[in-house]
PDB file of N, CA and C in Angstrom:
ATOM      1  N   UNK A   1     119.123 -27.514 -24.878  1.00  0.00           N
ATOM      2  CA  UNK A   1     117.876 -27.223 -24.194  1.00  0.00           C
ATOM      3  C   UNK A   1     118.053 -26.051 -23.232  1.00  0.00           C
ATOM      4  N   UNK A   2     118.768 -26.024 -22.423  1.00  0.00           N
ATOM      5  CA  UNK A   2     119.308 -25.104 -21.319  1.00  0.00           C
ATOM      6  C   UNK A   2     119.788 -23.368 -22.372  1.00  0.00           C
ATOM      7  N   UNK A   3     120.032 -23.604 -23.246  1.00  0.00           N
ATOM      8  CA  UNK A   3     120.617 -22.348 -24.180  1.00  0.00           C
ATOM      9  C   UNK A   3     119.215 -21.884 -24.525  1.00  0.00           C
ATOM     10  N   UNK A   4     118.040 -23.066 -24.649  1.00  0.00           N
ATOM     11  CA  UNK A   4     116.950 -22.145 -25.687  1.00  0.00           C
ATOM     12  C   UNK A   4     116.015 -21.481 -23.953  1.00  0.00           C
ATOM     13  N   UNK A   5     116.072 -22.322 -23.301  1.00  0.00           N
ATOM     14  CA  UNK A   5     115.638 -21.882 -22.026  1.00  0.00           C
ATOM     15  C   UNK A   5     115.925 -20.378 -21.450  1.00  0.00           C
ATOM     16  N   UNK A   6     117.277 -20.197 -21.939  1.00  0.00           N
ATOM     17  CA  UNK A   6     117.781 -18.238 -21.409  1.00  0.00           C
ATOM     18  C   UNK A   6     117.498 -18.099 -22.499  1.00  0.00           C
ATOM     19  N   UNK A   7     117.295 -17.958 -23.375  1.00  0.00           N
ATOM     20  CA  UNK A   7     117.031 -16.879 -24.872  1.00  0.00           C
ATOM     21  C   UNK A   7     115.650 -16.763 -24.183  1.00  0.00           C
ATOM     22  N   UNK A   8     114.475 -18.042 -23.943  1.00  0.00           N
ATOM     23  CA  UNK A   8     113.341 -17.423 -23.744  1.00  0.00           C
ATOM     24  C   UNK A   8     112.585 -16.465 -22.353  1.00  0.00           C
ATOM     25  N   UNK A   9     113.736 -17.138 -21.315  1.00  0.00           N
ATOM     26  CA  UNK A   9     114.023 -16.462 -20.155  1.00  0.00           C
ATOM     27  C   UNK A   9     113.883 -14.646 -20.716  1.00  0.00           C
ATOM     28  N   UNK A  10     115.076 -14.503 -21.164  1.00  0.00           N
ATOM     29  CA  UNK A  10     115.753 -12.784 -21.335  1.00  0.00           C
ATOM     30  C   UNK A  10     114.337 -12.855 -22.222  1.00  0.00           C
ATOM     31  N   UNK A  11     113.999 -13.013 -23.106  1.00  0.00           N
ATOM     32  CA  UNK A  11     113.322 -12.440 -24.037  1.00  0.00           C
ATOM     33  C   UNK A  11     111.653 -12.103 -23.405  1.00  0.00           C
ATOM     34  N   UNK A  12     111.539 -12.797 -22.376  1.00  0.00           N
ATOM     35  CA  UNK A  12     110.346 -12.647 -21.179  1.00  0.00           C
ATOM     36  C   UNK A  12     110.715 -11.584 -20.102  1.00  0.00           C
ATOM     37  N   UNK A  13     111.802 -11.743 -20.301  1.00  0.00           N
ATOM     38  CA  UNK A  13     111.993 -10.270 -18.954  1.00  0.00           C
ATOM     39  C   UNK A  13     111.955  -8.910 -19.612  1.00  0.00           C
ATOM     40  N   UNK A  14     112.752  -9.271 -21.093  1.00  0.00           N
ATOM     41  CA  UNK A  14     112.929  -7.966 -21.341  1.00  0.00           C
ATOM     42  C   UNK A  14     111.424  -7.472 -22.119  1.00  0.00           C
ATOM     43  N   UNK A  15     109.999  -8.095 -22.643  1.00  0.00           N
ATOM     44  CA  UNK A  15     108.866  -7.816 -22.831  1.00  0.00           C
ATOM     45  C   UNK A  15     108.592  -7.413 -21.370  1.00  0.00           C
ATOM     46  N   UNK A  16     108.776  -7.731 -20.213  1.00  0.00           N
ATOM     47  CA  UNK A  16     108.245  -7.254 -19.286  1.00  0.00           C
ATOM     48  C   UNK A  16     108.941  -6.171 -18.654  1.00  0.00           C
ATOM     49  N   UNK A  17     110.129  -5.935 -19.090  1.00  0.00           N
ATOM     50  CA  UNK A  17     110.442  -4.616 -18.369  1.00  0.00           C
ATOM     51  C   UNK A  17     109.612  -3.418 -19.923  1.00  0.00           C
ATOM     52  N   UNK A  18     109.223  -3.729 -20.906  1.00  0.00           N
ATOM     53  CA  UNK A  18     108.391  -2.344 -21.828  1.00  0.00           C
ATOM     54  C   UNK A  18     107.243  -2.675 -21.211  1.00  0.00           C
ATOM     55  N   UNK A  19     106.584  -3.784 -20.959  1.00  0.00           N
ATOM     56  CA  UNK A  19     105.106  -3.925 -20.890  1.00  0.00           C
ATOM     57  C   UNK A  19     105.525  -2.596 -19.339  1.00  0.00           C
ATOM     58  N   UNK A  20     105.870  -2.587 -18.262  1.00  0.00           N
ATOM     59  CA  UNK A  20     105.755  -1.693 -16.987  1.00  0.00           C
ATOM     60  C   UNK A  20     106.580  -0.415 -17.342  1.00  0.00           C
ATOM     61  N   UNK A  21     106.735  -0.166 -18.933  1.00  0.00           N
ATOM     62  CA  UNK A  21     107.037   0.951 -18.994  1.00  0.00           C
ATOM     63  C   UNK A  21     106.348   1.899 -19.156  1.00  0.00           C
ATOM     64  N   UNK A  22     105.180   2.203 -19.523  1.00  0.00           N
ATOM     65  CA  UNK A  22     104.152   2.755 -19.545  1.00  0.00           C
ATOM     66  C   UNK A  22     103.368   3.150 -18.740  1.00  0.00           C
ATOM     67  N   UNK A  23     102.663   4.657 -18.805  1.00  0.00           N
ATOM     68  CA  UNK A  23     102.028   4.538 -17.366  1.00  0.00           C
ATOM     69  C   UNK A  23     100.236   4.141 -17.358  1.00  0.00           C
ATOM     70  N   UNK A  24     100.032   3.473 -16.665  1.00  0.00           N
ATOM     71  CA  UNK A  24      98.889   3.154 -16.709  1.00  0.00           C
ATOM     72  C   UNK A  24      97.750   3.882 -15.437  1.00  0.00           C
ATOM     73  N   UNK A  25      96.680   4.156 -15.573  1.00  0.00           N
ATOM     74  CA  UNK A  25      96.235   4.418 -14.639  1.00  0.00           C
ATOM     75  C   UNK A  25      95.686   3.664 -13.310  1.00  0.00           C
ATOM     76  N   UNK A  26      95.670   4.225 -12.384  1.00  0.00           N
ATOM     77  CA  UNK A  26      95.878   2.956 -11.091  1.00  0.00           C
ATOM     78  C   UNK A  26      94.915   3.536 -10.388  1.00  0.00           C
ATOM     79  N   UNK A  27      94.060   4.878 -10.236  1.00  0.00           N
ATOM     80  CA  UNK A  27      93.015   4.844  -9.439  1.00  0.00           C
ATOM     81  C   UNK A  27      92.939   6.525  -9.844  1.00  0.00           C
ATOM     82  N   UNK A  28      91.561   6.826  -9.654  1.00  0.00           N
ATOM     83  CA  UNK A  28      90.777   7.710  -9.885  1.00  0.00           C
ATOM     84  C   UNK A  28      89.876   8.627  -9.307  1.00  0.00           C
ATOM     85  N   UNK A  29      89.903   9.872  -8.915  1.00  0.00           N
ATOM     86  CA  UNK A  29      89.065  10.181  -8.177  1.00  0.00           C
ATOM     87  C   UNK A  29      88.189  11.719  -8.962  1.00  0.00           C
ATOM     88  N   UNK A  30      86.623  11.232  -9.125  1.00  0.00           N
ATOM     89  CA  UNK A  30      85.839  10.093  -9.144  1.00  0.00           C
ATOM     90  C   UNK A  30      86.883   8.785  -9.474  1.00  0.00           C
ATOM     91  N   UNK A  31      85.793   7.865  -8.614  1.00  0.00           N
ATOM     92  CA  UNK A  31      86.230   6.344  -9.364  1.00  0.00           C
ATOM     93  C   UNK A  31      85.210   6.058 -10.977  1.00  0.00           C
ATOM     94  N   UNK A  32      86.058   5.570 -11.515  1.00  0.00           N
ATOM     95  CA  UNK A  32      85.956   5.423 -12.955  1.00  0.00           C
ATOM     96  C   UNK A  32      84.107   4.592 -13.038  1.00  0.00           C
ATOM     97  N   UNK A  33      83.631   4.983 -13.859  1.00  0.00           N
ATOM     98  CA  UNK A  33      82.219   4.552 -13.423  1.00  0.00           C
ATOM     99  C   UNK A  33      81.123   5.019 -12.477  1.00  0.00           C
ATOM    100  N   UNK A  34      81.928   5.686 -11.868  1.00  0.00           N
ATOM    101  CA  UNK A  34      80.727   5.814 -10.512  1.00  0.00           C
ATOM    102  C   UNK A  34      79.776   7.346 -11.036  1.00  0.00           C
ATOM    103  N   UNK A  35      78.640   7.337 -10.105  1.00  0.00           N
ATOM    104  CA  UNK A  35      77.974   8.668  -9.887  1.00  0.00           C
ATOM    105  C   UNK A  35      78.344   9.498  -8.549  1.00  0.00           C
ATOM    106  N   UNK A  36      78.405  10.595  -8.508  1.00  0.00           N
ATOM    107  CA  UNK A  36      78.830  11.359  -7.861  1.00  0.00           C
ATOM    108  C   UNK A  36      78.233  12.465  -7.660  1.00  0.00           C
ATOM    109  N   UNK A  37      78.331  13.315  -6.717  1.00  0.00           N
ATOM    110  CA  UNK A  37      78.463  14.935  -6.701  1.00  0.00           C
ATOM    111  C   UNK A  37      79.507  15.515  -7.535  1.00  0.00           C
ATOM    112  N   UNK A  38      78.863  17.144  -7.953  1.00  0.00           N
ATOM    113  CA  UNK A  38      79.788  17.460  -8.627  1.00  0.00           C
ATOM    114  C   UNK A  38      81.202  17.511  -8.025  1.00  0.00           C
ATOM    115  N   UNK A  39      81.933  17.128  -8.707  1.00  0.00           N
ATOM    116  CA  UNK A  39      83.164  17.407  -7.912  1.00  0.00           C
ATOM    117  C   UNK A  39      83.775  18.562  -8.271  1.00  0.00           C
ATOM    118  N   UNK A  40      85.001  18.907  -7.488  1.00  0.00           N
ATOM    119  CA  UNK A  40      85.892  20.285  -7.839  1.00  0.00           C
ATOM    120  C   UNK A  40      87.213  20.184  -8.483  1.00  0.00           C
ATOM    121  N   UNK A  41      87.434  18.747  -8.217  1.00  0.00           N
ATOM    122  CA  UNK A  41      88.720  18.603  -9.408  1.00  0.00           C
ATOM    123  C   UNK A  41      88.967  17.083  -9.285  1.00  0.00           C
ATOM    124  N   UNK A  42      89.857  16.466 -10.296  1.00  0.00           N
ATOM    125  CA  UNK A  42      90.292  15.174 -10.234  1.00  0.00           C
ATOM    126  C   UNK A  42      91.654  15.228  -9.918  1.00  0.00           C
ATOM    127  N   UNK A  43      91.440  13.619  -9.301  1.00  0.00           N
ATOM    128  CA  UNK A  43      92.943  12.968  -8.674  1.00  0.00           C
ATOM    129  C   UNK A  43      93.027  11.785  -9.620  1.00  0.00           C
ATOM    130  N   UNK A  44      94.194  11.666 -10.526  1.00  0.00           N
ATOM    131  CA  UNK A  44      94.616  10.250 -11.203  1.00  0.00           C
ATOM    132  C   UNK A  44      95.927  10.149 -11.060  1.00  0.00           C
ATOM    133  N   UNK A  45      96.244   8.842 -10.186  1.00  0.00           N
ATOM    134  CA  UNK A  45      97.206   7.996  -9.835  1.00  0.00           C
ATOM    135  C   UNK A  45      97.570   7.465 -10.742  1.00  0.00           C
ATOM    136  N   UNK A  46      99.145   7.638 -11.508  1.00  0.00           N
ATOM    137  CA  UNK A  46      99.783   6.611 -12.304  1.00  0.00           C
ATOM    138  C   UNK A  46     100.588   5.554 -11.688  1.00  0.00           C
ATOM    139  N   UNK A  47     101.196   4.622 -12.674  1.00  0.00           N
ATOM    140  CA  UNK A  47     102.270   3.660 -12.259  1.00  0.00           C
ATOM    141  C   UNK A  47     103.608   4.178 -12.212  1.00  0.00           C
ATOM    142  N   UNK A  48     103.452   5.214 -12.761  1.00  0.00           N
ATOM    143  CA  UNK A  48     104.990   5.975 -13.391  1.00  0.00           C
ATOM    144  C   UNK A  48     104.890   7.532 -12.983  1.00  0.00           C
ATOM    145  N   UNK A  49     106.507   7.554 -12.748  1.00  0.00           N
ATOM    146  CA  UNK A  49     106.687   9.016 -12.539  1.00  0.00           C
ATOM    147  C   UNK A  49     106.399   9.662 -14.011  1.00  0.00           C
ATOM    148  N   UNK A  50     105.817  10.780 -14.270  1.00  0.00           N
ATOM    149  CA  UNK A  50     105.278  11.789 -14.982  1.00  0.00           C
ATOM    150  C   UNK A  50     106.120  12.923 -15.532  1.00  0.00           C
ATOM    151  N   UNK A  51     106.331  13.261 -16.829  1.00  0.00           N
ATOM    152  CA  UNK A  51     106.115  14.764 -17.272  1.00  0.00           C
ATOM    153  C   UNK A  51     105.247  15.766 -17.723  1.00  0.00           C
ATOM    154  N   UNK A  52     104.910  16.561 -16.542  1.00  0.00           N
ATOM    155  CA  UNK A  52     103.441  17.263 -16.612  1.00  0.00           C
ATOM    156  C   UNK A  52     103.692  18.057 -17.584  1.00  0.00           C
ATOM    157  N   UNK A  53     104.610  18.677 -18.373  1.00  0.00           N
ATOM    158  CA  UNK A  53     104.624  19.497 -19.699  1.00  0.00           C
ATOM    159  C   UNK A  53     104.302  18.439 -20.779  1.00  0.00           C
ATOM    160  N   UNK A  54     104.434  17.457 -20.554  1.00  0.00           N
ATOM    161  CA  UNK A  54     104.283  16.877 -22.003  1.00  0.00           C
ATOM    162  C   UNK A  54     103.029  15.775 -21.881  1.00  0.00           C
ATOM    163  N   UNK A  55     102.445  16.177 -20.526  1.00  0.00           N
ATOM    164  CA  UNK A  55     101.077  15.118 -20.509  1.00  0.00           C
ATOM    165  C   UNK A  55      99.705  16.242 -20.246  1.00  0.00           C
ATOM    166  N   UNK A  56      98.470  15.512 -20.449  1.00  0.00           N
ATOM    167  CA  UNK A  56      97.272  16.624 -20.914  1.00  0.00           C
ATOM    168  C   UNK A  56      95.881  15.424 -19.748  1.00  0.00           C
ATOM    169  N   UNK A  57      94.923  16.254 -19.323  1.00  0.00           N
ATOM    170  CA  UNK A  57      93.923  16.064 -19.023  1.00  0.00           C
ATOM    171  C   UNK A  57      92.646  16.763 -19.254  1.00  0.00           C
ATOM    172  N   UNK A  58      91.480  16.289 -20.475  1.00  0.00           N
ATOM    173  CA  UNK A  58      90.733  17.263 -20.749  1.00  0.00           C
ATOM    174  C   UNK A  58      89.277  16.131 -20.577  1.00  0.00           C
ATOM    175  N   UNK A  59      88.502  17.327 -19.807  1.00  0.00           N
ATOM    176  CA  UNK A  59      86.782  16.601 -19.193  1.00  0.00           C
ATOM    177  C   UNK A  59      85.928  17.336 -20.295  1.00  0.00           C
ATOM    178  N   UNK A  60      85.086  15.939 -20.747  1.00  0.00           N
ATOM    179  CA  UNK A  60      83.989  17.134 -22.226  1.00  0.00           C
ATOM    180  C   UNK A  60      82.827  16.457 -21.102  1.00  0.00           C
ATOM    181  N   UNK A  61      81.603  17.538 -20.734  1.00  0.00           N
ATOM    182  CA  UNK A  61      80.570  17.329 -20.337  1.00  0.00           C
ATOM    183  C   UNK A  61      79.491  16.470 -20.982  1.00  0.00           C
ATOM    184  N   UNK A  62      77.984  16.339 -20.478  1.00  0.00           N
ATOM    185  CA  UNK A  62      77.317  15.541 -21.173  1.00  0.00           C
ATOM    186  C   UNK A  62      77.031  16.148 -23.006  1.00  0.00           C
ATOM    187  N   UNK A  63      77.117  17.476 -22.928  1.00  0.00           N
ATOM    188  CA  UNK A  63      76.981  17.754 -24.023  1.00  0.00           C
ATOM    189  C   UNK A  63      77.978  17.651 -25.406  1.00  0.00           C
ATOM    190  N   UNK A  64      78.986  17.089 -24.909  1.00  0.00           N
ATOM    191  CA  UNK A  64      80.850  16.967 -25.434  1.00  0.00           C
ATOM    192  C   UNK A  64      81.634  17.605 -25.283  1.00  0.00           C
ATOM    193  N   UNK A  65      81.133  19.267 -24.979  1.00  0.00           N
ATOM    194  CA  UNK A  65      81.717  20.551 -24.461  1.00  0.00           C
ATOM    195  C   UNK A  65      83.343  20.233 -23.022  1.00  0.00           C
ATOM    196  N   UNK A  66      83.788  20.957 -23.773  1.00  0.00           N
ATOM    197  CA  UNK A  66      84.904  21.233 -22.962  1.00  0.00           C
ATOM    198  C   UNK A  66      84.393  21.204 -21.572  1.00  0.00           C
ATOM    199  N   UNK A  67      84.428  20.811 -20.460  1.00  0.00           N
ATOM    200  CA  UNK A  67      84.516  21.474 -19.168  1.00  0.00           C
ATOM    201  C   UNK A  67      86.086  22.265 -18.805  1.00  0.00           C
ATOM    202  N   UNK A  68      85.766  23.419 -18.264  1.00  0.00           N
ATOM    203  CA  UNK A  68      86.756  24.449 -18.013  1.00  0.00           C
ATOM    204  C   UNK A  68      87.534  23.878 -16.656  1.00  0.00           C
ATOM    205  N   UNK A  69      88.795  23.525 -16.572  1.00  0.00           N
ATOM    206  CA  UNK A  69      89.475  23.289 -15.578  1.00  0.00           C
ATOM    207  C   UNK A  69      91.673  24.416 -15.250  1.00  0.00           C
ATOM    208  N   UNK A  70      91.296  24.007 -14.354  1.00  0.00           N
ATOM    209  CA  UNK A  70      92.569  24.768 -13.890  1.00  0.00           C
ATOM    210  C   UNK A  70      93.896  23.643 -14.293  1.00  0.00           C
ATOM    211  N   UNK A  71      95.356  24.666 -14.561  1.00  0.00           N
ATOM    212  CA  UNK A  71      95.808  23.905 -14.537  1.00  0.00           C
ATOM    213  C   UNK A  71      96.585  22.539 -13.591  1.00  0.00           C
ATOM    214  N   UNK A  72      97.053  21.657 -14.697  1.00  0.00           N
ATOM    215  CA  UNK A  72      97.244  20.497 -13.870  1.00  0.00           C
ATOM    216  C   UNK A  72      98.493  20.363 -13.155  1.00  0.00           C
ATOM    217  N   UNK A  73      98.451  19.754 -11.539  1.00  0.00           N
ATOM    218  CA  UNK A  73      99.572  19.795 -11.129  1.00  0.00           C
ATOM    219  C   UNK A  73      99.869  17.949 -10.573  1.00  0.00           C
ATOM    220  N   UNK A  74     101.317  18.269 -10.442  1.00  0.00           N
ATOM    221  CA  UNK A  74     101.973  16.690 -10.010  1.00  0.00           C
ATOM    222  C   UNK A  74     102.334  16.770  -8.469  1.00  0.00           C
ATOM    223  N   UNK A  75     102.141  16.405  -7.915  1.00  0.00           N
ATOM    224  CA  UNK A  75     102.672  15.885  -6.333  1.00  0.00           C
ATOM    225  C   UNK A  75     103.946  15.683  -6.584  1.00  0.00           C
ATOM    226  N   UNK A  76     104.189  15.482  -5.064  1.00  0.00           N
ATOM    227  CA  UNK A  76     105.902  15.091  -4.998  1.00  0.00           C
ATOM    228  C   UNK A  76     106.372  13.892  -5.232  1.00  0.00           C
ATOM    229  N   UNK A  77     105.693  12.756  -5.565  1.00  0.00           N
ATOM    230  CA  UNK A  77     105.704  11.820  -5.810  1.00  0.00           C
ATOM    231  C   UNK A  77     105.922  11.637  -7.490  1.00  0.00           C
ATOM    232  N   UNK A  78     105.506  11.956  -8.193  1.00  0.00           N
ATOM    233  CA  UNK A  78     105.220  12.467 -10.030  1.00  0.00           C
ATOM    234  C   UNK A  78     104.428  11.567 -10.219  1.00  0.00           C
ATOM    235  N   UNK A  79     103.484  11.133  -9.570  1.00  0.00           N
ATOM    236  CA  UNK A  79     102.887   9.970  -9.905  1.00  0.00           C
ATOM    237  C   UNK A  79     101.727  10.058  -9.537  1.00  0.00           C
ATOM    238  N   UNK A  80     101.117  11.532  -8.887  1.00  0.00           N
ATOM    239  CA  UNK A  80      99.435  12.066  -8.881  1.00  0.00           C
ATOM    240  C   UNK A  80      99.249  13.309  -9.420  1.00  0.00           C
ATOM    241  N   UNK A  81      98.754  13.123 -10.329  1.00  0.00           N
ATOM    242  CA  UNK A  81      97.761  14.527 -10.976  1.00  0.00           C
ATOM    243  C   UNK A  81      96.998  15.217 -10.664  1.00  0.00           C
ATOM    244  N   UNK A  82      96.503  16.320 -10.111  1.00  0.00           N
ATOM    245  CA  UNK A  82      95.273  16.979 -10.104  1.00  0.00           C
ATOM    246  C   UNK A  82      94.719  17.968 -10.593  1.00  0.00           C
ATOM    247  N   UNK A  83      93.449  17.920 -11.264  1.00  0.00           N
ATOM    248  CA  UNK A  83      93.316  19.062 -12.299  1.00  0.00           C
ATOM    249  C   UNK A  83      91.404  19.492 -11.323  1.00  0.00           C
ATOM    250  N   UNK A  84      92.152  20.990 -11.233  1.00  0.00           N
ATOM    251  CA  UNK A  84      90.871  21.595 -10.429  1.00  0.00           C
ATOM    252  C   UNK A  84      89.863  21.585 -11.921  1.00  0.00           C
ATOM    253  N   UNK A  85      88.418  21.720 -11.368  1.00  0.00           N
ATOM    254  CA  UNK A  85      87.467  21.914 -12.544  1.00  0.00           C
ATOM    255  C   UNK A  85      86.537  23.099 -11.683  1.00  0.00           C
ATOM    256  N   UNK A  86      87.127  24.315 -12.648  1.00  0.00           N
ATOM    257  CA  UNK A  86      86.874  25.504 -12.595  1.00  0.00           C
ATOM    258  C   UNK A  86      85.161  25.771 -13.175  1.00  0.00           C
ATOM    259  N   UNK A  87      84.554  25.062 -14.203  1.00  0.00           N
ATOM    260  CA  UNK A  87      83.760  25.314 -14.568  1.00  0.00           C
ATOM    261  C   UNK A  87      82.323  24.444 -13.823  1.00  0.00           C
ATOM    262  N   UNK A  88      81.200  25.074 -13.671  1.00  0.00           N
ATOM    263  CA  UNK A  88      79.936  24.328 -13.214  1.00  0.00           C
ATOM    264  C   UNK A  88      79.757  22.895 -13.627  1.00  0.00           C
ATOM    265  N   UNK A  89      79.424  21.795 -12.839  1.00  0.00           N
ATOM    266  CA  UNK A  89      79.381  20.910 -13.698  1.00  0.00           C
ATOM    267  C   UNK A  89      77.937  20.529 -13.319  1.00  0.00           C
ATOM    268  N   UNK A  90      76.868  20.366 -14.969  1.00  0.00           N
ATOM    269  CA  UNK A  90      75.544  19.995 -14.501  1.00  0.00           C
ATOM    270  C   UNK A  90      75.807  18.156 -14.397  1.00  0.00           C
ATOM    271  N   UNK A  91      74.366  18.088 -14.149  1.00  0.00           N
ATOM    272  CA  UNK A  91      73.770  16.428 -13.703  1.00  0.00           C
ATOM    273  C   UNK A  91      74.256  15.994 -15.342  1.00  0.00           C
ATOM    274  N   UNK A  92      74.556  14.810 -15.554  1.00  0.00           N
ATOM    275  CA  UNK A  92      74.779  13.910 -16.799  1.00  0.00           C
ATOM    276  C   UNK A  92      76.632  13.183 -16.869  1.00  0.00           C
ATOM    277  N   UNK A  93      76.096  12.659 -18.320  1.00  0.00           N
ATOM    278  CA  UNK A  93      77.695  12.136 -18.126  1.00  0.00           C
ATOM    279  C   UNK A  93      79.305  12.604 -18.176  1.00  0.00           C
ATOM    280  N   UNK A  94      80.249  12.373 -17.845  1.00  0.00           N
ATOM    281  CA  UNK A  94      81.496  12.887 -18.487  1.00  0.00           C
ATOM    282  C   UNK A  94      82.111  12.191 -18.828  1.00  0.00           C
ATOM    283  N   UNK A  95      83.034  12.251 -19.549  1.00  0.00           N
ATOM    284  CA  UNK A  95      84.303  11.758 -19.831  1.00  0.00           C
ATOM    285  C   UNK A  95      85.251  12.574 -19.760  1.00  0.00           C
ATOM    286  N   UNK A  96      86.633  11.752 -19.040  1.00  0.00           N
ATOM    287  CA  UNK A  96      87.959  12.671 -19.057  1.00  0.00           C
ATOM    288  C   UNK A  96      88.937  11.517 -19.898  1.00  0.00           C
ATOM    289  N   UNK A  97      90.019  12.283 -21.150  1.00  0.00           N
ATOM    290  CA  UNK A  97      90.362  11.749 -21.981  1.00  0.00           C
ATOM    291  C   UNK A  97      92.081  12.288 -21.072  1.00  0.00           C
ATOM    292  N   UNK A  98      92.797  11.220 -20.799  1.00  0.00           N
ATOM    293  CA  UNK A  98      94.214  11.514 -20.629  1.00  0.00           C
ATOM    294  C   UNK A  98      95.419  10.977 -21.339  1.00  0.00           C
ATOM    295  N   UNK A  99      96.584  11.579 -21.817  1.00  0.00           N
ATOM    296  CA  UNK A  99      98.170  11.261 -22.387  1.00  0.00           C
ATOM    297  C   UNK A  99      98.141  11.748 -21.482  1.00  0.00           C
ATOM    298  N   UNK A 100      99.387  10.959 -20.909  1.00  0.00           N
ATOM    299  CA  UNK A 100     100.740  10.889 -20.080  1.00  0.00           C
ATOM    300  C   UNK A 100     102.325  10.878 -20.726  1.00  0.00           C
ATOM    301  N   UNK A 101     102.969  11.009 -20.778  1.00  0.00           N
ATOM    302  CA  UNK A 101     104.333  10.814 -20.575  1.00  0.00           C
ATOM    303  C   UNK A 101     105.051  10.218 -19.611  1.00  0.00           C
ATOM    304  N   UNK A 102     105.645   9.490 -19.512  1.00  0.00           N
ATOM    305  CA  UNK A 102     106.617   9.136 -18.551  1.00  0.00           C
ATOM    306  C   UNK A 102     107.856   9.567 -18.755  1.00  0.00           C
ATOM    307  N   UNK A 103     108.994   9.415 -17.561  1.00  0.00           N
ATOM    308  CA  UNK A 103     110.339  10.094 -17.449  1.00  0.00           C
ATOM    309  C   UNK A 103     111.251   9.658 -18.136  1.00  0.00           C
ATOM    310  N   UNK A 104     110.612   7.986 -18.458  1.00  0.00           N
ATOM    311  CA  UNK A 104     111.346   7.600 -19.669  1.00  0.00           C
ATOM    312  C   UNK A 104     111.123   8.062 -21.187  1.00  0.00           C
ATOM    313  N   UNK A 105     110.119   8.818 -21.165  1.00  0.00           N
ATOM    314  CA  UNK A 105     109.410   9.192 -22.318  1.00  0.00           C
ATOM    315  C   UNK A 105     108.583   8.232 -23.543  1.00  0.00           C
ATOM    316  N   UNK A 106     108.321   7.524 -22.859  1.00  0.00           N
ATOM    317  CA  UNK A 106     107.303   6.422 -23.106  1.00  0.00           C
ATOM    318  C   UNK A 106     105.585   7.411 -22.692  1.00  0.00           C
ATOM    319  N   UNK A 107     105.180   7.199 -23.795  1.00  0.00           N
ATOM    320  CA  UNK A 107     103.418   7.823 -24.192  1.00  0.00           C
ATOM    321  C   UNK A 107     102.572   7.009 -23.666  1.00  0.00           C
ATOM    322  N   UNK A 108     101.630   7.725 -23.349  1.00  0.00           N
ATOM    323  CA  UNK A 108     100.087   6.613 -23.264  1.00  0.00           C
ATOM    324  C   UNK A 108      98.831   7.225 -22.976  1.00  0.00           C
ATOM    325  N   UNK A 109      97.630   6.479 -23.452  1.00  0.00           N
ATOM    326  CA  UNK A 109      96.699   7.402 -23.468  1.00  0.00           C
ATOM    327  C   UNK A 109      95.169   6.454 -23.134  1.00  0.00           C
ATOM    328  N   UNK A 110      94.256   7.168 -22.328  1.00  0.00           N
ATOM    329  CA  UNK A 110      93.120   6.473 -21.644  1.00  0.00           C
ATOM    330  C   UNK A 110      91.671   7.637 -22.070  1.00  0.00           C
ATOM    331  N   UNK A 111      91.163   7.175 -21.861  1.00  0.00           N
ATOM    332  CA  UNK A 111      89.583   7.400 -21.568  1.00  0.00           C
ATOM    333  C   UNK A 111      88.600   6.640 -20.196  1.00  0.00           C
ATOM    334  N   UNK A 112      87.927   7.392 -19.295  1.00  0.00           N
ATOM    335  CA  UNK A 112      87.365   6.851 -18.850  1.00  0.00           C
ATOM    336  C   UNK A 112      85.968   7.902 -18.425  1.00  0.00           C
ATOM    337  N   UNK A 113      85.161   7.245 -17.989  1.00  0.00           N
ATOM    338  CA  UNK A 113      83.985   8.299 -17.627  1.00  0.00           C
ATOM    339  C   UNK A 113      83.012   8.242 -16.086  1.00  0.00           C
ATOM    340  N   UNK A 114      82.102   9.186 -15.488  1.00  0.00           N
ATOM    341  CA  UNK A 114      81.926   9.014 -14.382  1.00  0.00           C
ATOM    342  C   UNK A 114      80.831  10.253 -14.968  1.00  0.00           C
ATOM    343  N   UNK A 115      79.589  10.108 -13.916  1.00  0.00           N
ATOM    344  CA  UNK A 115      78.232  10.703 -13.919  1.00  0.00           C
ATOM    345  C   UNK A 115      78.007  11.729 -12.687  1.00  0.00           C
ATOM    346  N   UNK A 116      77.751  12.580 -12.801  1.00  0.00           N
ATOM    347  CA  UNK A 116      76.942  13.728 -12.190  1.00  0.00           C
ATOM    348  C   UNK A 116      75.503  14.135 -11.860  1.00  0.00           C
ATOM    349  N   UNK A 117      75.658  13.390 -10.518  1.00  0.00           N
ATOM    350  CA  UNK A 117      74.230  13.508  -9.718  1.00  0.00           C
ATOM    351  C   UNK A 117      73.193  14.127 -10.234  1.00  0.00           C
TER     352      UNK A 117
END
């Protein structure tokens, strides 16, 4: 009994050290959902330190169109993004579609969206 107990032990830790390998997103600025003013660029907080060469952030306006943004940079932390948005943004919806990388090189990828006053 005690033998099948650590097999299921380890075999629970070690799903939980991949499940927190990944980076997930942890907060958003816009917050995910909300309406807003236009803003001038986004802030997204991961769980994980980051490789900004091998991770992407792209905003399609209400029309699906690209919105034009600057490139993206990491804090000193590797674990905040910010991507200026160079281009006008009218009233309607967006979506910003993100891959990440992590330092372990573990992938991942989100969608979320937020509205324009």
């Amino acid at each position: 009994m005690r033998k099948i107990f650590l097999i299921a032990a380890g075999v629970v830790l070690i799903a939980a050290g991949q499940a927190q390998a990944h980076a997930r997103l942890i907060q958003a600025t816009p917050k995910v959902g909300t309406t807003v003013a236009a803003p001038k660029a986004l802030t997204l907080r991961y769980s994980e330190e980051l490789v900004p060469a091998a991770s992407s952030v792209k905003v399609a306006g209400p029309s699906g169109a690209a919105v034009a943004s600057g490139p993206m940079a990491l804090d000193k932390t590797r674990k905040v993004v910010t991507v200026p948005l160079t281009g006008a943004l009218a009233a309607g919806a967006y979506r910003v579609t993100w891959h990440m990388k992590t330092e372990d090189g573990h992938e991942t990828d989100g969608t979320f969206g937020f509205t324009v006053k």
